[in-house]
Structures are given as structure tokens and as C-alpha cells.
N, C-alpha and C. Protein backbone atom coordinates (compact mmCIF):
# COMPACT_ATOMS: atom_id res chain seq x y z
N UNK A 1 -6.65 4.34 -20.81
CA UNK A 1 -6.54 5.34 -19.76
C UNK A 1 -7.48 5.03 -18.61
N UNK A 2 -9.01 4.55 -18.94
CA UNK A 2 -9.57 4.29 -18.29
C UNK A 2 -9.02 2.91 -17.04
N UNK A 3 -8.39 2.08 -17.67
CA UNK A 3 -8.34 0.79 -17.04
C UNK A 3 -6.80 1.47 -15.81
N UNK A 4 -6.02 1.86 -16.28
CA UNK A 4 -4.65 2.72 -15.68
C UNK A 4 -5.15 3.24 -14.84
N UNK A 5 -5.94 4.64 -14.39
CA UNK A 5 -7.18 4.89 -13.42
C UNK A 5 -7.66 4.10 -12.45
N UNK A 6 -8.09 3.04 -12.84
CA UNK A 6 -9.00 2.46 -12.29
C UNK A 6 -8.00 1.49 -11.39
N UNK A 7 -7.28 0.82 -11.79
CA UNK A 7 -5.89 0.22 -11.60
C UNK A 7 -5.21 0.85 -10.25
N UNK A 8 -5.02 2.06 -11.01
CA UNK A 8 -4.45 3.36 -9.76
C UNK A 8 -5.24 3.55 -8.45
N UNK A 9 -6.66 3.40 -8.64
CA UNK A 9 -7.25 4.02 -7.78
C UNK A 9 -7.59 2.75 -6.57
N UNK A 10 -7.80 1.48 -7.25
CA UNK A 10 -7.77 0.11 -6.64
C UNK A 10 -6.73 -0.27 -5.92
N UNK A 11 -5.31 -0.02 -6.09
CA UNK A 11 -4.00 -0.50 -5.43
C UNK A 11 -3.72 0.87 -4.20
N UNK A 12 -4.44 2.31 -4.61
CA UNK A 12 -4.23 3.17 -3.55
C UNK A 12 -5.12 2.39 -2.02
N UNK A 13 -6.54 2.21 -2.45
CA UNK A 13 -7.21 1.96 -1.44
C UNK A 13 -6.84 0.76 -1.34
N UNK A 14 -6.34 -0.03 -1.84
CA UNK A 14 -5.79 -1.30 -0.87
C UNK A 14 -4.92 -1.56 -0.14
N UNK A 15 -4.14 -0.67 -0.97
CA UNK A 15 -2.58 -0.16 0.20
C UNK A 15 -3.20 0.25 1.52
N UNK A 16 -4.24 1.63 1.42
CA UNK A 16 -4.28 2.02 2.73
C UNK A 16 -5.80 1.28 3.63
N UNK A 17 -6.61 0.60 2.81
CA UNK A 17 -7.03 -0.49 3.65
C UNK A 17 -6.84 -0.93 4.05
N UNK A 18 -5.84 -1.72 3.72
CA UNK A 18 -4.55 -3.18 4.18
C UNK A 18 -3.94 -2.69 5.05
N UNK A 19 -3.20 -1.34 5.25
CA UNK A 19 -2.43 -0.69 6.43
C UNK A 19 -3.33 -0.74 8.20
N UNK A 20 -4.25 0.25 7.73
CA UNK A 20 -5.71 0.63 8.42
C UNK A 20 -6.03 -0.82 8.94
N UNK A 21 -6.68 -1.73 8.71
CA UNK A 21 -6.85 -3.24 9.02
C UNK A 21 -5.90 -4.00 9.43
N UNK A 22 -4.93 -3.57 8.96
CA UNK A 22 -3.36 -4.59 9.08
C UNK A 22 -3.23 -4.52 10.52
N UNK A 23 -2.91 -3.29 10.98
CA UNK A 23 -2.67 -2.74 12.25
C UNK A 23 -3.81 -2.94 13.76
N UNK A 24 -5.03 -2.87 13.02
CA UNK A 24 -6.36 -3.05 14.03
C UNK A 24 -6.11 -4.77 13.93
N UNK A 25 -5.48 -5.74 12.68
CA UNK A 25 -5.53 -7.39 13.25
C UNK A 25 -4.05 -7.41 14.32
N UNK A 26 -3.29 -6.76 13.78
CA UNK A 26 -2.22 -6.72 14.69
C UNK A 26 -2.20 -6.96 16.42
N UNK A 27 -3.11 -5.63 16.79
CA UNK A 27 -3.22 -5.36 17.79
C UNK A 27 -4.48 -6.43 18.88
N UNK A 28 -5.21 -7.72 17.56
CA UNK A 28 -6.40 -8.65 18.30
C UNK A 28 -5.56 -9.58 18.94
N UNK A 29 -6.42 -9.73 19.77
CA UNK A 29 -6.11 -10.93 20.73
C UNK A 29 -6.52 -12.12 19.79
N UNK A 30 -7.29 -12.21 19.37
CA UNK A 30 -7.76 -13.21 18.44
C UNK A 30 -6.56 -14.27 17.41
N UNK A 31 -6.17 -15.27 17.53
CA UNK A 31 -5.11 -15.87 16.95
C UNK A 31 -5.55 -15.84 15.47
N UNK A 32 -6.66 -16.51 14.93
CA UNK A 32 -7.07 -16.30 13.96
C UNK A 32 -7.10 -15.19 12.58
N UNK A 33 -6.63 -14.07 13.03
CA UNK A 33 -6.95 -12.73 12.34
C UNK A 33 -5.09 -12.10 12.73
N UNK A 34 -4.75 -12.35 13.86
CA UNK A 34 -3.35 -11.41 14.31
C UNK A 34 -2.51 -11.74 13.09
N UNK A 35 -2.67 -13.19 12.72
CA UNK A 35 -1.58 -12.84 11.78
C UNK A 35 -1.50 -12.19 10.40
N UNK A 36 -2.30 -11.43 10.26
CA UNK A 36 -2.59 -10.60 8.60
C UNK A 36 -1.98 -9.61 8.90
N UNK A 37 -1.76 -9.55 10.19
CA UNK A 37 -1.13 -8.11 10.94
C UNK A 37 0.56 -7.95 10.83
N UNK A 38 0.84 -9.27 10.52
CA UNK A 38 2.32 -9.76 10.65
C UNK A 38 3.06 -8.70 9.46
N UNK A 39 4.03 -8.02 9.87
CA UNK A 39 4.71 -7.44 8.64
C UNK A 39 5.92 -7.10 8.57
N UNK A 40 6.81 -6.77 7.31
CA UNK A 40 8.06 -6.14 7.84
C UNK A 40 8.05 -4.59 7.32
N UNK A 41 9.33 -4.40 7.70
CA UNK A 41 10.18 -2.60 7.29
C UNK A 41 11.37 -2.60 6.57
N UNK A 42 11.14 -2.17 5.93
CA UNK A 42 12.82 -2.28 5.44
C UNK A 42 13.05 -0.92 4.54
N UNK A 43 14.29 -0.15 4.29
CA UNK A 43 14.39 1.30 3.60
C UNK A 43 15.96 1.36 3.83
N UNK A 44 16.14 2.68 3.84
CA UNK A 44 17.29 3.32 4.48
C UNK A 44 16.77 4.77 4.74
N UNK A 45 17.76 5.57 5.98
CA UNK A 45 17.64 6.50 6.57
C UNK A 45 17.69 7.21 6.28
N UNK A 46 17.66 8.65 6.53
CA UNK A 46 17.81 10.03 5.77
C UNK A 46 18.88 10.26 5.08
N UNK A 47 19.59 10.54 4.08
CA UNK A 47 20.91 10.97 3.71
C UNK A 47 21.07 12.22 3.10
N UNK A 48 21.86 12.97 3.71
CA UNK A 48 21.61 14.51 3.07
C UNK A 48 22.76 14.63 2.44
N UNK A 49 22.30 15.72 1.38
CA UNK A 49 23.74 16.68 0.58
C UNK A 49 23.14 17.65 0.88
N UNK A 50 24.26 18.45 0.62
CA UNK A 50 24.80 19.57 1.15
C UNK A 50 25.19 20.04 0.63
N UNK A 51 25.18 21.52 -0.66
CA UNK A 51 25.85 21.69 -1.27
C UNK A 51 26.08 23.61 -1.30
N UNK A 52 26.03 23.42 0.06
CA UNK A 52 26.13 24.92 0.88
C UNK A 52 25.09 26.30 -0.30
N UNK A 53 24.57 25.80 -1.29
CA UNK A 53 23.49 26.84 -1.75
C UNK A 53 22.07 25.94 -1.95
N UNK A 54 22.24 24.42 -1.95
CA UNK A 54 20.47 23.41 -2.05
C UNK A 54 21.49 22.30 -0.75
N UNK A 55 20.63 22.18 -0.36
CA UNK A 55 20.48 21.13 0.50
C UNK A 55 19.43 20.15 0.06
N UNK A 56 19.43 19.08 0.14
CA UNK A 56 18.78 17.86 0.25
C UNK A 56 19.21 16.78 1.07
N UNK A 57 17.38 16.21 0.98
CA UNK A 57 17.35 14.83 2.14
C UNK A 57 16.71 14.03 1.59
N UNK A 58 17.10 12.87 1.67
CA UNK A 58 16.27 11.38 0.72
C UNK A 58 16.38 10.54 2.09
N UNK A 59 15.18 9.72 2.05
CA UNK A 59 15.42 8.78 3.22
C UNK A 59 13.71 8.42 2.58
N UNK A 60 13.92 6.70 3.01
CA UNK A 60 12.75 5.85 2.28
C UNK A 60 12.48 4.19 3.04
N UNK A 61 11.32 4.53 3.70
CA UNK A 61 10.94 3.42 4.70
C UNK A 61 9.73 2.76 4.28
N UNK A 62 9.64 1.87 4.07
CA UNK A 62 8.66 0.81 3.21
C UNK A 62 7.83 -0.61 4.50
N UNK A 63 6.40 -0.19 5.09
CA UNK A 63 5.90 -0.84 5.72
C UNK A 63 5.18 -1.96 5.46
N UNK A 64 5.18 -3.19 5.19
CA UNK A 64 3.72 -3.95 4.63
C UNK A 64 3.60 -5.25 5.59
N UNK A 65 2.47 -5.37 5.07
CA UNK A 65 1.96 -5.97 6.13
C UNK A 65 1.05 -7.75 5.07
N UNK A 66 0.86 -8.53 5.66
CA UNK A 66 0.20 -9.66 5.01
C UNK A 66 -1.21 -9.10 4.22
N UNK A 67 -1.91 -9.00 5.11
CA UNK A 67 -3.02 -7.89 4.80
C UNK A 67 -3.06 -7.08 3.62
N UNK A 68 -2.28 -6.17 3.46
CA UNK A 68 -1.95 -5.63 2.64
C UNK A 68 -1.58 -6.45 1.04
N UNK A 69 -0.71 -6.98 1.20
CA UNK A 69 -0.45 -8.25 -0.12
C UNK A 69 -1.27 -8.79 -0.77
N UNK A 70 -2.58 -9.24 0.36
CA UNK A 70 -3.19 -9.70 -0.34
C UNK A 70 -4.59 -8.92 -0.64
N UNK A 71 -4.62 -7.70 0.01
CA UNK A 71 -5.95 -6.90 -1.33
C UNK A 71 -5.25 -6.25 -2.48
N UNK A 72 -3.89 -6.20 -2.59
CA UNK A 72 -3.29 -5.69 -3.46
C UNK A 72 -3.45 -6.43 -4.55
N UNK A 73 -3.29 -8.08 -4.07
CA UNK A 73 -3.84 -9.06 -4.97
C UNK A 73 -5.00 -9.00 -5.67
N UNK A 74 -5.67 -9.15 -4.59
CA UNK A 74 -7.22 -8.68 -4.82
C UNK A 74 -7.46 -7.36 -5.78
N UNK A 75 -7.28 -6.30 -5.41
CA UNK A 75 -7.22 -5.15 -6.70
C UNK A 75 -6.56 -5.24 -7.93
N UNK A 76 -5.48 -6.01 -7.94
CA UNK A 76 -5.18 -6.39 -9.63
C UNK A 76 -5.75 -7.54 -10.18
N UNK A 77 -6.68 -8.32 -9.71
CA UNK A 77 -8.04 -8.96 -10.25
C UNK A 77 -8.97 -8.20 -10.15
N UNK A 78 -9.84 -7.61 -9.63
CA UNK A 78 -10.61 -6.59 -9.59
C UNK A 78 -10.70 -5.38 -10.53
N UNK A 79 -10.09 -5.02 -10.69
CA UNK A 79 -9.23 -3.58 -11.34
C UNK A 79 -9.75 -3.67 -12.78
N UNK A 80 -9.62 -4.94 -13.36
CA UNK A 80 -10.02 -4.91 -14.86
C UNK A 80 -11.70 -5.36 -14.92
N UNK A 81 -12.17 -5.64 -13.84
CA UNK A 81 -13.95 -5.73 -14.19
C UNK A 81 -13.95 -4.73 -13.68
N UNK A 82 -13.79 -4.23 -12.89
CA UNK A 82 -14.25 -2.53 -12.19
C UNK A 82 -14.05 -1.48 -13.71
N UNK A 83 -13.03 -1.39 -14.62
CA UNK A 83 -12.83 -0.75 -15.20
C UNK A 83 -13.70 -1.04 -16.69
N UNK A 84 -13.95 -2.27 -17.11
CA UNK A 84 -14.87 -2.77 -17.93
C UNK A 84 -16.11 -2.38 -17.43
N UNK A 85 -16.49 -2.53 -16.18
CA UNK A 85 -18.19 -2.06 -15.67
C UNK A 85 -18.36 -0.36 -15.82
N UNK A 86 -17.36 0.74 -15.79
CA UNK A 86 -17.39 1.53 -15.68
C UNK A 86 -17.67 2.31 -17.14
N UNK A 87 -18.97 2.97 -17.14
CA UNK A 87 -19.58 3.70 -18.53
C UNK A 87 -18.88 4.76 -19.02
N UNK A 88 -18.34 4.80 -19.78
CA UNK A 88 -17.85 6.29 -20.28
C UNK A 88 -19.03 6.97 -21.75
N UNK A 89 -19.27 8.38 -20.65
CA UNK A 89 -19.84 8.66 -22.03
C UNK A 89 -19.41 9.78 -23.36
């Protein structure tokens, strides 16, 4: 349970590190760094039912970025010494 946690909590903040950073290399002038910024999109659009007493809407857009890939990397190496260093008492 502990290591699942720890796992969880490593791939959240790398996702939104990697986003957060992704976007600030994006935007450098710097050749060196712009490209971690490089990313694609891909999903589909909203699609609703309708079923004149529930309505629903699903629609699912998926951003990533180089950056991102690779602390994700980074956190599933990480993830299992972070979770071994961590004391339970």
C-alpha cells in the first residue's frame, strides 16, 4: 500500500511538473531547452446523450509534452526508493 501511494503521489507531481515546465521551455527562446516543450493532443470532443430525464457529456483531451515523459520516467525509478526510505510506524 505504501509503495502504490508513493507511486501515486510521484507520477501526480510529475505530470503536473512536466506540464508547468513543459510550457515555461516551450515558450524560451533558448534552442537548447524549447524542445522539452515539444508536445502533442490528441482525445475526442464532447459527445452527449440525451435521454430526455439524465443527460450526459463525455469528451477527453490528453496533453503531453517531452518534459513530461520523461519525469514520469523519472518517478517510476524513484517511486520505489522514495517508498523504501519512507518509515512507517
Amino acid at each position: 500500500m505504501k509503495f502504490k501511494l508513493t507511486l501515486f503521489f510521484c507520477l501526480v507531481a510529475a505530470v503536473l511538473t512536466g506540464s508547468f515546465l513543459g510550457d515555461l521551455c516551450a515558450k524560451s527562446t533558448y534552442k537548447s531547452v524549447s524542445w522539452l516543450g515539444l508536445g502533442a493532443t490528441f482525445g475526442f470532443d464532447t459527445k452527449a446523450l440525451d435521454l430526455h430525464v439524465l443527460q450526459m457529456n463525455l469528451g477527453l483531451h490528453v496533453d503531453i509534452n517531452i518534459l513530461q515523459v520523461l519525469l514520469i520516467a523519472l518517478a517510476l525509478v524513484l517511486a520505489p526508493k522514495i517508498a523504501k526510505a519512507i518509515k512507517t510506524s
